[in-house]
N, C-alpha and C. Protein backbone atom coordinates (compact mmCIF):
# COMPACT_ATOMS: atom_id res chain seq x y z
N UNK A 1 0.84 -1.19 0.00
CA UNK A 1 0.00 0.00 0.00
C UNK A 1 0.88 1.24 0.00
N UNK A 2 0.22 2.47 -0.45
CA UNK A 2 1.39 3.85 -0.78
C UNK A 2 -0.09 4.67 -0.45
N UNK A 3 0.38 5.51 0.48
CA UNK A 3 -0.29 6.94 0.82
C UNK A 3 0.12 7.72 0.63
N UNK A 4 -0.94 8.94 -0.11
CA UNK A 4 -0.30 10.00 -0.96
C UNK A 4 -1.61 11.36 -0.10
N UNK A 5 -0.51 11.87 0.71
CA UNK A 5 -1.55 13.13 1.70
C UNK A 5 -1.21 14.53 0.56
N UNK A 6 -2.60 15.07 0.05
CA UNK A 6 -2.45 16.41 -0.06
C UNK A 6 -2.68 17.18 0.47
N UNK A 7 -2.12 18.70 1.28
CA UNK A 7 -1.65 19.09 2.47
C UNK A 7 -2.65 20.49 1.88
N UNK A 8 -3.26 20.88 3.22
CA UNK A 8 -4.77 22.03 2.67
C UNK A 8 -5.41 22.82 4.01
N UNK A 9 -6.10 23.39 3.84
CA UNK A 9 -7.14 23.51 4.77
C UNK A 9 -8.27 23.30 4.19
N UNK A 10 -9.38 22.84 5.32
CA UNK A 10 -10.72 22.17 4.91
C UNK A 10 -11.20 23.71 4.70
N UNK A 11 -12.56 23.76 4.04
CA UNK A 11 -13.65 24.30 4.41
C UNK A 11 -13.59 25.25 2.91
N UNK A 12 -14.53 26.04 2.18
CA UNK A 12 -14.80 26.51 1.25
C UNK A 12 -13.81 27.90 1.15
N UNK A 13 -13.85 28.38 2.23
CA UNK A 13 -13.14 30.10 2.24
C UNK A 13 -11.40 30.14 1.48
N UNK A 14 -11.28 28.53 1.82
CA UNK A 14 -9.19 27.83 1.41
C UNK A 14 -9.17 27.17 -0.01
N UNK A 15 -10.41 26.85 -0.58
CA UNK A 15 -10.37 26.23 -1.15
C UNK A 15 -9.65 26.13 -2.53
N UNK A 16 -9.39 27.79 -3.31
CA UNK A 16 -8.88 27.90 -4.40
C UNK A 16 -7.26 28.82 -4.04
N UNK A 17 -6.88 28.36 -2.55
CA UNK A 17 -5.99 29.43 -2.10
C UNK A 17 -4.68 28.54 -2.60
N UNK A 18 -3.32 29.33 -2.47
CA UNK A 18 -2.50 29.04 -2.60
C UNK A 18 -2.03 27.65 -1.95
N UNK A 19 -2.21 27.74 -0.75
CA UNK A 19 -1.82 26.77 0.56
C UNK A 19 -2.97 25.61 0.41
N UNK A 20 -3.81 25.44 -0.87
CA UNK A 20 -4.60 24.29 -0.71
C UNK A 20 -4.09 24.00 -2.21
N UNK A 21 -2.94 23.59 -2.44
CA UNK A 21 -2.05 22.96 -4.31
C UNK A 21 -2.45 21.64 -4.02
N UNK A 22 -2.45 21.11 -2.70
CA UNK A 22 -2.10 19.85 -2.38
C UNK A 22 -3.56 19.30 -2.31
N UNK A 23 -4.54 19.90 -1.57
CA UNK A 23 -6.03 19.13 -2.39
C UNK A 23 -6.44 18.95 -3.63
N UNK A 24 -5.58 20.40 -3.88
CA UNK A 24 -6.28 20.17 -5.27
C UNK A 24 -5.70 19.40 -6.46
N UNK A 25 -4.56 18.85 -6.07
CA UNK A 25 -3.71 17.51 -6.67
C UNK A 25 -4.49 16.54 -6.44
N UNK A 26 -4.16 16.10 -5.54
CA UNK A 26 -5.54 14.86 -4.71
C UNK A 26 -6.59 14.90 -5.30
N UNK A 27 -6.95 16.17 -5.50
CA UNK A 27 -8.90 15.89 -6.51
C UNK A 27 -8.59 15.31 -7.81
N UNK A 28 -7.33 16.04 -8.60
CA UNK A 28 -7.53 15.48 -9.47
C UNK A 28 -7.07 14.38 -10.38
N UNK A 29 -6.14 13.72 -9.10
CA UNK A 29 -5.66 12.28 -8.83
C UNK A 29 -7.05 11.10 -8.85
N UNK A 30 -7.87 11.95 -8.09
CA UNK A 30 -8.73 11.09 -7.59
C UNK A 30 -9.87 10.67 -8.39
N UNK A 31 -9.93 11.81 -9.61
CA UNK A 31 -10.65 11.96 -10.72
C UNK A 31 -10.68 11.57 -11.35
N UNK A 32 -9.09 11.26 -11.82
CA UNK A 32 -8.49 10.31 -12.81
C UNK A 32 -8.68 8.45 -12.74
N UNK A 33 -8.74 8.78 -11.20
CA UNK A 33 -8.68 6.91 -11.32
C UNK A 33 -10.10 6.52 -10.39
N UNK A 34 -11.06 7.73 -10.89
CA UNK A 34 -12.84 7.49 -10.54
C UNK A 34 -12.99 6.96 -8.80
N UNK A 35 -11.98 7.74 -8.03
CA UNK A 35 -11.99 7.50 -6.70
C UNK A 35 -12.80 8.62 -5.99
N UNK A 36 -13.70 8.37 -4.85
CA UNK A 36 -14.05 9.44 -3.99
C UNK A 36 -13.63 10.03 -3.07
N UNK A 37 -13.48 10.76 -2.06
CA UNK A 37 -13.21 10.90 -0.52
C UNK A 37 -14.41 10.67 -0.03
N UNK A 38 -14.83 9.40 0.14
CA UNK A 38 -16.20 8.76 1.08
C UNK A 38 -16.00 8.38 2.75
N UNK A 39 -14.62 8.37 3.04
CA UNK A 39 -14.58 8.05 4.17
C UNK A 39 -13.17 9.38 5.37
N UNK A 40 -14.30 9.07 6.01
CA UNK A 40 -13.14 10.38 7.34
C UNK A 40 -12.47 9.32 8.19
N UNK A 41 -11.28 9.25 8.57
CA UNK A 41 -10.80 8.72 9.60
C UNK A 41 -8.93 9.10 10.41
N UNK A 42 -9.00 9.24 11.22
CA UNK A 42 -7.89 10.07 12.00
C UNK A 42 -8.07 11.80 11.38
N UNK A 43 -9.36 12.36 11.28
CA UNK A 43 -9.76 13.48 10.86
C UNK A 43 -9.12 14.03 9.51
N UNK A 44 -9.39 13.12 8.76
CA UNK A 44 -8.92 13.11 7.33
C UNK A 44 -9.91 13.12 6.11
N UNK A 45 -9.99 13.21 5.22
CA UNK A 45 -11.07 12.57 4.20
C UNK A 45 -9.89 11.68 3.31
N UNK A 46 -10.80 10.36 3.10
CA UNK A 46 -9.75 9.19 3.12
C UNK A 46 -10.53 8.72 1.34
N UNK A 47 -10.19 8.81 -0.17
CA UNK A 47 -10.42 7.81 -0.86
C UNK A 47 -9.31 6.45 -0.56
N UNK A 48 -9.62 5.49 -1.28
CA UNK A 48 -9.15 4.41 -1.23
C UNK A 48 -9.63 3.62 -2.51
N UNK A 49 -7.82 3.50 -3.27
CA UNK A 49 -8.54 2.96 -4.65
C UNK A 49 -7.27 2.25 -4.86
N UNK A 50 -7.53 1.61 -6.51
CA UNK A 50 -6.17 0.63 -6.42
C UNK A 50 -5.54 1.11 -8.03
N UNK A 51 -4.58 1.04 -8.42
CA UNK A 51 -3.41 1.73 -9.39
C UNK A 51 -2.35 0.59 -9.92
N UNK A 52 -2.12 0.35 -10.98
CA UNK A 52 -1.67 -0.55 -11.14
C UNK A 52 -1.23 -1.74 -10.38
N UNK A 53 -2.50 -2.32 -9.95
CA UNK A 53 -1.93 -3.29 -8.69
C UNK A 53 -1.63 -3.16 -7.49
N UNK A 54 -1.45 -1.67 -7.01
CA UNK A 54 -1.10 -1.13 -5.65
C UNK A 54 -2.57 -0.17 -5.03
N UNK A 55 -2.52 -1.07 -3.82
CA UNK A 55 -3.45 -0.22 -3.15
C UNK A 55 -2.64 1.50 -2.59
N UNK A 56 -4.08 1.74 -3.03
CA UNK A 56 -3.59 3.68 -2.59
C UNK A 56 -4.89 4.06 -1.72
N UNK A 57 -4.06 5.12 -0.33
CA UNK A 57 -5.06 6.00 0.23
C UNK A 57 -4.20 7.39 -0.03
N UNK A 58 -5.16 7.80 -0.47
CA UNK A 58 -5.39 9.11 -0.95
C UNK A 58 -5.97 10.04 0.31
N UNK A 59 -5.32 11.13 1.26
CA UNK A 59 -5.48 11.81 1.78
C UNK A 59 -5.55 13.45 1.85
N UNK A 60 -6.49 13.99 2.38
CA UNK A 60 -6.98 15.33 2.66
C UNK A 60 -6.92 15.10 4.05
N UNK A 61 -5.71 15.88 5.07
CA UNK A 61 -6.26 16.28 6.64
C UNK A 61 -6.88 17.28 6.52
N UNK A 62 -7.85 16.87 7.63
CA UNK A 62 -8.77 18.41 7.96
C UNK A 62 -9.07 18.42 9.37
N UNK A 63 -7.32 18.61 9.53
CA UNK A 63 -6.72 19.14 11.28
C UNK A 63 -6.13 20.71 10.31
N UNK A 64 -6.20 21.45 9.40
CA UNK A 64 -6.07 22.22 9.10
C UNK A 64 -4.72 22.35 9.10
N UNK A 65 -3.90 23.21 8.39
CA UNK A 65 -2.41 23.00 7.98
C UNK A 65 -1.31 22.86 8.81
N UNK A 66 -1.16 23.51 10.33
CA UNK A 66 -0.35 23.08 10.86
C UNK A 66 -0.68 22.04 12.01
N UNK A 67 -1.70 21.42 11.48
CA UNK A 67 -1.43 19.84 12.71
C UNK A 67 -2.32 19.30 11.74
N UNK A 68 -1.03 19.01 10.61
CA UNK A 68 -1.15 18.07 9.18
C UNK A 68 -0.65 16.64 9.79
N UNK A 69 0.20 16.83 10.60
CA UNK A 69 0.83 15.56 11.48
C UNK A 69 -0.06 14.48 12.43
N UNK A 70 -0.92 15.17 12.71
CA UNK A 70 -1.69 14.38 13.54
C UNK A 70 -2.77 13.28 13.13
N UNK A 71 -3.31 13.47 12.00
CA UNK A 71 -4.12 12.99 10.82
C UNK A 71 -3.06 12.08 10.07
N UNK A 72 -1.91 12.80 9.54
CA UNK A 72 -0.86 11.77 8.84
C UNK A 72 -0.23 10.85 9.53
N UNK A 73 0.13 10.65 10.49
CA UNK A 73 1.05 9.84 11.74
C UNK A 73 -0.04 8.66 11.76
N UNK A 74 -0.11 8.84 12.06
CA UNK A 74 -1.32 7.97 13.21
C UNK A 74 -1.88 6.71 11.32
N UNK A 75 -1.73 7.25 10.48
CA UNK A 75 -2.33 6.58 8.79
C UNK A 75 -0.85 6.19 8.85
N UNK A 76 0.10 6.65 8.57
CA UNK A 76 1.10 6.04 7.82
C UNK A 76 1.38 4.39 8.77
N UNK A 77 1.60 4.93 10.64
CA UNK A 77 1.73 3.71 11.30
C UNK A 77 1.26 2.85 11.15
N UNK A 78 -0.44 2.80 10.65
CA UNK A 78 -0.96 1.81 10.75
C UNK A 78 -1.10 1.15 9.33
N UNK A 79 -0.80 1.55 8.09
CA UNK A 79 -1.04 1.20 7.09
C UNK A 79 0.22 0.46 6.05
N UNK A 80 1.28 1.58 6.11
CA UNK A 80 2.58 1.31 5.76
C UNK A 80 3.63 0.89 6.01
N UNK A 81 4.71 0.14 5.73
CA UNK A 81 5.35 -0.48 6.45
C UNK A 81 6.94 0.33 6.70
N UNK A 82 7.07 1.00 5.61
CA UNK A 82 8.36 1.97 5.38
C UNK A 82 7.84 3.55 4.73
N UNK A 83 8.20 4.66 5.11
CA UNK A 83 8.14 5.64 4.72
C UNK A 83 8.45 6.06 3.24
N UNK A 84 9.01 5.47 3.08
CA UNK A 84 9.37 5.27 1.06
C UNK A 84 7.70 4.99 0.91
N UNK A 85 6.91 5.05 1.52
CA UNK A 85 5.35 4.03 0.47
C UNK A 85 4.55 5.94 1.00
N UNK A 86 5.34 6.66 1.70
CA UNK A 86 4.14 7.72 2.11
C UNK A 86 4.74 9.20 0.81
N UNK A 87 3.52 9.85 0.49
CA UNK A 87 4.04 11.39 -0.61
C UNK A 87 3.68 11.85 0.03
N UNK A 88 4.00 13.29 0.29
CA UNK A 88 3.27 14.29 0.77
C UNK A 88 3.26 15.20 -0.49
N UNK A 89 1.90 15.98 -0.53
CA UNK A 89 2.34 17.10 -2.03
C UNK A 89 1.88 18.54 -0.77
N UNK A 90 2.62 19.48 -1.00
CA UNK A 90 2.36 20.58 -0.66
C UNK A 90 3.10 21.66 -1.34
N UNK A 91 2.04 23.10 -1.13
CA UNK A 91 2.97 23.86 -1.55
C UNK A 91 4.27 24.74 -1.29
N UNK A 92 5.06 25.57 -2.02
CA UNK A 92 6.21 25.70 -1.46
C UNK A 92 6.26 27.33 -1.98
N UNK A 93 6.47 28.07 -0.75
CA UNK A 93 6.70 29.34 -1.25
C UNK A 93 8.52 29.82 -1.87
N UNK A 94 9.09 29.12 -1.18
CA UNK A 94 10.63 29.10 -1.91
C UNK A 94 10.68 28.92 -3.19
N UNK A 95 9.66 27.75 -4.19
CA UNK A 95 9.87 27.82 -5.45
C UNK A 95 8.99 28.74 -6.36
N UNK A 96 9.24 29.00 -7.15
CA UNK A 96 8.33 30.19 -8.19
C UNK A 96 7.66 29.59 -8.56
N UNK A 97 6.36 30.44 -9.05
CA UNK A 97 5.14 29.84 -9.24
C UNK A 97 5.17 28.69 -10.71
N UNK A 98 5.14 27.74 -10.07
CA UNK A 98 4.31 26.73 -11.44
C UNK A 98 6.11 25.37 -11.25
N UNK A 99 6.84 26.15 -10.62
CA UNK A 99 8.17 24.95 -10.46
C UNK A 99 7.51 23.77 -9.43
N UNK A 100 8.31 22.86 -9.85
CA UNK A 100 7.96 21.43 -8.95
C UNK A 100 9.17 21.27 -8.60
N UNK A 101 9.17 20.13 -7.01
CA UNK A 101 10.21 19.55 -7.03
C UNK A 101 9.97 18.33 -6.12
N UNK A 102 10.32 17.12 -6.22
CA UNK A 102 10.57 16.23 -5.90
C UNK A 102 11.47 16.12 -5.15
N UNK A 103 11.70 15.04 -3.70
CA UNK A 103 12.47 14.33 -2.94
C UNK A 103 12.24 13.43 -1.90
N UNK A 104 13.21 12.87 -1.70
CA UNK A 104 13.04 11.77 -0.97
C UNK A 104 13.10 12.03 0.47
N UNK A 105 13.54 13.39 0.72
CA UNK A 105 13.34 13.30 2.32
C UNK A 105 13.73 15.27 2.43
N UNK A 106 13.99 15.26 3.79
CA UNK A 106 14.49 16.85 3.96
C UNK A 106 14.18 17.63 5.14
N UNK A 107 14.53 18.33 5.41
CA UNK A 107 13.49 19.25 6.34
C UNK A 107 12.31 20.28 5.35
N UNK A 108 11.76 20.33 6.69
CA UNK A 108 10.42 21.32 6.72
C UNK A 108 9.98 22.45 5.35
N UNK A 109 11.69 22.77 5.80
CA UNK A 109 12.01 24.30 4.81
C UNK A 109 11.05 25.29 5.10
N UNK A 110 10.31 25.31 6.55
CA UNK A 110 9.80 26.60 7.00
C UNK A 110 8.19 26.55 6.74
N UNK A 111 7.90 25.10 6.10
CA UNK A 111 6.34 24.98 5.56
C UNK A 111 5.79 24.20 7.18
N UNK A 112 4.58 24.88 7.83
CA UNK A 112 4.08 24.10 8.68
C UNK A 112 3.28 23.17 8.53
N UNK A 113 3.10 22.56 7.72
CA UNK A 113 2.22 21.38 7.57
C UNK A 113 3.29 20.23 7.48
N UNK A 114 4.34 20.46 6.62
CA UNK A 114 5.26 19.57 6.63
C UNK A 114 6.27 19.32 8.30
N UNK A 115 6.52 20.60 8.63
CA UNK A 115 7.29 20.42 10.05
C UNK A 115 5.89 20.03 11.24
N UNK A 116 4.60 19.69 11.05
CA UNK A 116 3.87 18.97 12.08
C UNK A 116 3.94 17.36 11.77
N UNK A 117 4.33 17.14 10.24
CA UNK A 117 4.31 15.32 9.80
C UNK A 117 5.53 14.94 10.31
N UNK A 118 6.43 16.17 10.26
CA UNK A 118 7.93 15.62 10.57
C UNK A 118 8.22 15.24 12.13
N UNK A 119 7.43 16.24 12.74
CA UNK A 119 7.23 16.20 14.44
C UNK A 119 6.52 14.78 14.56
N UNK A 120 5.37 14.73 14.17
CA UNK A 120 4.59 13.47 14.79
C UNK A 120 5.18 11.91 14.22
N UNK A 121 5.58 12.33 12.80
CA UNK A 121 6.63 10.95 12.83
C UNK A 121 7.69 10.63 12.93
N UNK A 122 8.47 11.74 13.20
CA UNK A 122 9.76 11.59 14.70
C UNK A 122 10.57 11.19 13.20
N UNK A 123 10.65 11.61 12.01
CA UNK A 123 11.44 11.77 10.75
C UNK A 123 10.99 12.74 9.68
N UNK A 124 12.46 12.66 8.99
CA UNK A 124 11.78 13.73 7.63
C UNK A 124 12.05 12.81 6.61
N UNK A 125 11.74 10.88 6.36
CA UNK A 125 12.61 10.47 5.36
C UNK A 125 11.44 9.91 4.82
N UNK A 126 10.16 11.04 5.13
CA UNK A 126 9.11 10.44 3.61
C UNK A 126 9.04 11.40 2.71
N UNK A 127 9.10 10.65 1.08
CA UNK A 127 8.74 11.31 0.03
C UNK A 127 8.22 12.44 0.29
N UNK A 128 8.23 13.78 -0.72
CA UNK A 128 7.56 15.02 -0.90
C UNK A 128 7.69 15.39 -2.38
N UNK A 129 6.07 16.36 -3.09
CA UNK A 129 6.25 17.20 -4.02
C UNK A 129 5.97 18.51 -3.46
N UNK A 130 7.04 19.22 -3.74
CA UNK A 130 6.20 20.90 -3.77
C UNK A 130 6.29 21.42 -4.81
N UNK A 131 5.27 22.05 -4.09
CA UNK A 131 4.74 22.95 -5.51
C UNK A 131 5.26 24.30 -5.38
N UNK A 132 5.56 25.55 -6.63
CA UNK A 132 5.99 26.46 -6.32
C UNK A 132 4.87 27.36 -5.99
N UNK A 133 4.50 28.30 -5.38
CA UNK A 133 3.57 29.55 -5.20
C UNK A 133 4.16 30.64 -4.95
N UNK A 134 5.28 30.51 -5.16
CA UNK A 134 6.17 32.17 -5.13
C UNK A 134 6.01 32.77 -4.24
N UNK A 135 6.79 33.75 -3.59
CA UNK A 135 6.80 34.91 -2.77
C UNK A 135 6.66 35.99 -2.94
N UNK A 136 5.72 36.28 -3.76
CA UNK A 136 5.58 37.33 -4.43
C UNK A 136 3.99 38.23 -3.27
N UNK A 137 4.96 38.76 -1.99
CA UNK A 137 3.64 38.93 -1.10
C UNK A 137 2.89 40.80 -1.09
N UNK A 138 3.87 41.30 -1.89
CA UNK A 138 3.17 42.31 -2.31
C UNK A 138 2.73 43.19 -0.79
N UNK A 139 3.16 43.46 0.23
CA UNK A 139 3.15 43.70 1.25
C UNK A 139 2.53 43.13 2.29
N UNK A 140 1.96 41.99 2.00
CA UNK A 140 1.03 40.78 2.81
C UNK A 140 2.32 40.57 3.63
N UNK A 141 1.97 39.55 4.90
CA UNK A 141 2.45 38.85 5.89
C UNK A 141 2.86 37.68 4.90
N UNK A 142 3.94 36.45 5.15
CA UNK A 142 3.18 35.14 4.80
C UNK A 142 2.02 34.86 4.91
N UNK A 143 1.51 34.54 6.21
CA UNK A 143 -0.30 34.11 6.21
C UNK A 143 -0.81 34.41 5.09
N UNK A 144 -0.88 35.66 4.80
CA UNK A 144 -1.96 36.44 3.96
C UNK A 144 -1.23 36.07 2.65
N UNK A 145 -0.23 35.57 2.23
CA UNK A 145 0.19 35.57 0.86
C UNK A 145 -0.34 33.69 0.63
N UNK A 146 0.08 33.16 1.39
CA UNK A 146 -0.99 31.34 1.02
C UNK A 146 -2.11 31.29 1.38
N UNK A 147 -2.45 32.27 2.22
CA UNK A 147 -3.62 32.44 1.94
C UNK A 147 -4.68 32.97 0.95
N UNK A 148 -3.69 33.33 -0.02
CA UNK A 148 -4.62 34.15 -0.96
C UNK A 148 -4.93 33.78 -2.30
N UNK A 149 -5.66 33.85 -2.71
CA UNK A 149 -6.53 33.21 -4.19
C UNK A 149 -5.16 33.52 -5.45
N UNK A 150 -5.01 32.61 -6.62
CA UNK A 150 -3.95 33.19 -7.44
C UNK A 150 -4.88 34.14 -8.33
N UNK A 151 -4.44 35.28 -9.05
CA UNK A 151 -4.73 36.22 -9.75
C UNK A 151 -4.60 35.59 -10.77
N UNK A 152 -5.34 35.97 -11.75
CA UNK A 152 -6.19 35.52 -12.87
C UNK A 152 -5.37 35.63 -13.96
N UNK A 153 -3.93 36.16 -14.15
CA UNK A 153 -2.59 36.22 -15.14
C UNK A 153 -2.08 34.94 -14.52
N UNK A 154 -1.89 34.42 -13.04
CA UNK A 154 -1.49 33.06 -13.11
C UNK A 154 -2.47 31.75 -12.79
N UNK A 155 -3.52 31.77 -13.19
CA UNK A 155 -4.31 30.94 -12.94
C UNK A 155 -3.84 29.63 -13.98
N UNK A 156 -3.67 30.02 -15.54
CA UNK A 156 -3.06 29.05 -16.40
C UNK A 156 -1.96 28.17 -16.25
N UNK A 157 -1.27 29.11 -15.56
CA UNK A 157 0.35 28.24 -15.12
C UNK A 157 0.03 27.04 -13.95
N UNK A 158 -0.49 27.65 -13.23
CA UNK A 158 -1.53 26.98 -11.96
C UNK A 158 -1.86 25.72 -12.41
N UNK A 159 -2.89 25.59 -13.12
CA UNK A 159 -3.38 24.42 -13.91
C UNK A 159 -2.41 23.76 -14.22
N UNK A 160 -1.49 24.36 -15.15
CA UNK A 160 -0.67 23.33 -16.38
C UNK A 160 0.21 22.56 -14.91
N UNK A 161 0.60 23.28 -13.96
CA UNK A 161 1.21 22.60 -12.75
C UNK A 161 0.67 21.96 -12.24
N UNK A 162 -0.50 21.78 -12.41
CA UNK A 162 -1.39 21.04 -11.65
C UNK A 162 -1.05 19.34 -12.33
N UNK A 163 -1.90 19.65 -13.56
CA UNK A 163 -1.34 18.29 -14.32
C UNK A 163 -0.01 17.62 -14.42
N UNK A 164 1.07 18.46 -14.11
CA UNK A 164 2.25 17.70 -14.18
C UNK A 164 2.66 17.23 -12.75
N UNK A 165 2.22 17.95 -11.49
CA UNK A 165 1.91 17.23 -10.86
C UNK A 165 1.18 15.85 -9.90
N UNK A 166 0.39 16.03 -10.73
CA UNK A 166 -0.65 14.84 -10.88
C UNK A 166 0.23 13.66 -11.86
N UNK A 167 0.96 14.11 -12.91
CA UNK A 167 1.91 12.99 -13.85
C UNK A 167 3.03 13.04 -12.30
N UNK A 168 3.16 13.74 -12.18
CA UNK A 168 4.78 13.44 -11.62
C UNK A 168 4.03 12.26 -10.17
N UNK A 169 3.23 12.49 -9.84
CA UNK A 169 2.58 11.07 -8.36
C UNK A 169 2.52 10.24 -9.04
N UNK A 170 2.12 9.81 -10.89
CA UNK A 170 1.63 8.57 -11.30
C UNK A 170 3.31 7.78 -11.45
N UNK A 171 4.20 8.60 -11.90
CA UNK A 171 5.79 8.73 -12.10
C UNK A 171 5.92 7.45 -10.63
N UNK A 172 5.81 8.49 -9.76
CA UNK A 172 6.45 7.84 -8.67
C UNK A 172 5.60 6.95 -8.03
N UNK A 173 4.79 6.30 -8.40
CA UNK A 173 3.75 5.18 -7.90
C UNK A 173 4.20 3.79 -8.90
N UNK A 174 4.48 4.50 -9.80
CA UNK A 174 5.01 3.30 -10.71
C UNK A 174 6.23 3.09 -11.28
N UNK A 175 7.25 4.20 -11.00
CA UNK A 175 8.86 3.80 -10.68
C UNK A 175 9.91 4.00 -9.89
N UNK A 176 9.02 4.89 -8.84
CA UNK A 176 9.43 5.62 -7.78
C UNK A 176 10.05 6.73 -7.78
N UNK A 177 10.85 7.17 -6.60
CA UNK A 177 10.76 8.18 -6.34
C UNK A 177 12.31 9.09 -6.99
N UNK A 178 13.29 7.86 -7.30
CA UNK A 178 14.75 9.02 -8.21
C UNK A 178 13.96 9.02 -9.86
N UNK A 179 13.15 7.92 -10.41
CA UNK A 179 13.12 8.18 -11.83
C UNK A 179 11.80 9.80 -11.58
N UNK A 180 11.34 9.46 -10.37
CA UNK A 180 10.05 10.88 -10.33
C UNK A 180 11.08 12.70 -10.53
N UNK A 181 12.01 11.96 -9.27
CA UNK A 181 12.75 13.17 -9.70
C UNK A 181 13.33 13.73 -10.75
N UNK A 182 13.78 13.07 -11.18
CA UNK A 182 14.97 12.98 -12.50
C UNK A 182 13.77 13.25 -13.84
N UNK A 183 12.94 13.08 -13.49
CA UNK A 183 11.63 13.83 -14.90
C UNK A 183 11.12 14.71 -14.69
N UNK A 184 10.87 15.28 -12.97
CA UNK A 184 10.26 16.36 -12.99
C UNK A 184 10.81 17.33 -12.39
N UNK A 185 11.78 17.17 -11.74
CA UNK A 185 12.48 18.18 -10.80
C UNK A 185 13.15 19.47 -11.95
């Protein structure tokens, strides 16, 4: 089995925001291979579908972004046997908008959703994609810059990242995680 968490906040007001790349990967992961989010459990919305032969849970926490850990911990222990089988996709304000990057492990790099998975599973040596959303905060705080809707000059780039992110999880579900890098990084 391989769990693949996209990293968000619940609720309608987050929904098209910067800081929700990672649901909205997951949706359209989930789209692709006619899966739902029908089930909640460790305060998550949980599909569960199968991919060339490999069972997949597909995760949304909705402990809201920084106690992404508490929802993820508690799934990976009980499901997976090595951290190589867990992705996390989130976004990344360090990279410019529409860059990806792939790896196999790392720190936080200052994202709190990732430094609460890293806390609760007492490592940083599971898979990650981020996504870029730039720093482009225009006198905003952080908060207020992932928090905020993309403007309608980058909405296209948005998308086209979207899909290659969505290729780059099928990449690494079916050859893992250096050939994922090495195509999309």
């Amino acid at each position: 089995m391989k769990i693949i968490v996209g990293l968000g906040n619940p609720g309608a007001q987050y929904r098209h925001t910067r800081h929700n790349l990672g649901f909205a990967v997951l949706d359209l992961i989930a789209g692709q291979l006619n899966a739902g989010f029908d089930r909640e459990k460790h305060n998550g919305l949980i599909a569960q579908t199968v991919h060339a032969g490999e069972k997949l849970l597909l995760v949304k926490p909705l402990t809201y972004m920084n106690c992404s850990g508490d929802c993820v911990a508690p799934l990976a222990r009980n499901k997976i046997q090595t951290l190589d089988e867990l992705l996390v996709v989130a976004d990344d304000v360090n990279l410019p908008l529409g860059k990806m990057r792939m790896r196999a492990g790392g720190s936080a790099g200052g994202h709190n959703g990732l430094k609460s998975i890293v806390e609760r599973m007492g490592s940083e040596a599971f898979h990650r994609l981020r996504l870029g959303v730039g720093d482009d905060r225009a006198g905003q705080d952080l908060a207020g810059h992932v928090l905020s809707t993309f403007r309608p000059e980058e909405k296209a780039e948005v998308q086209e990242m979207l899909k290659r992110a969505a290729e780059a999880v099928f990449c690494w579900l079916q050859h893992g995680i250096e050939r994922a890098m090495c195509q999309f990084n």
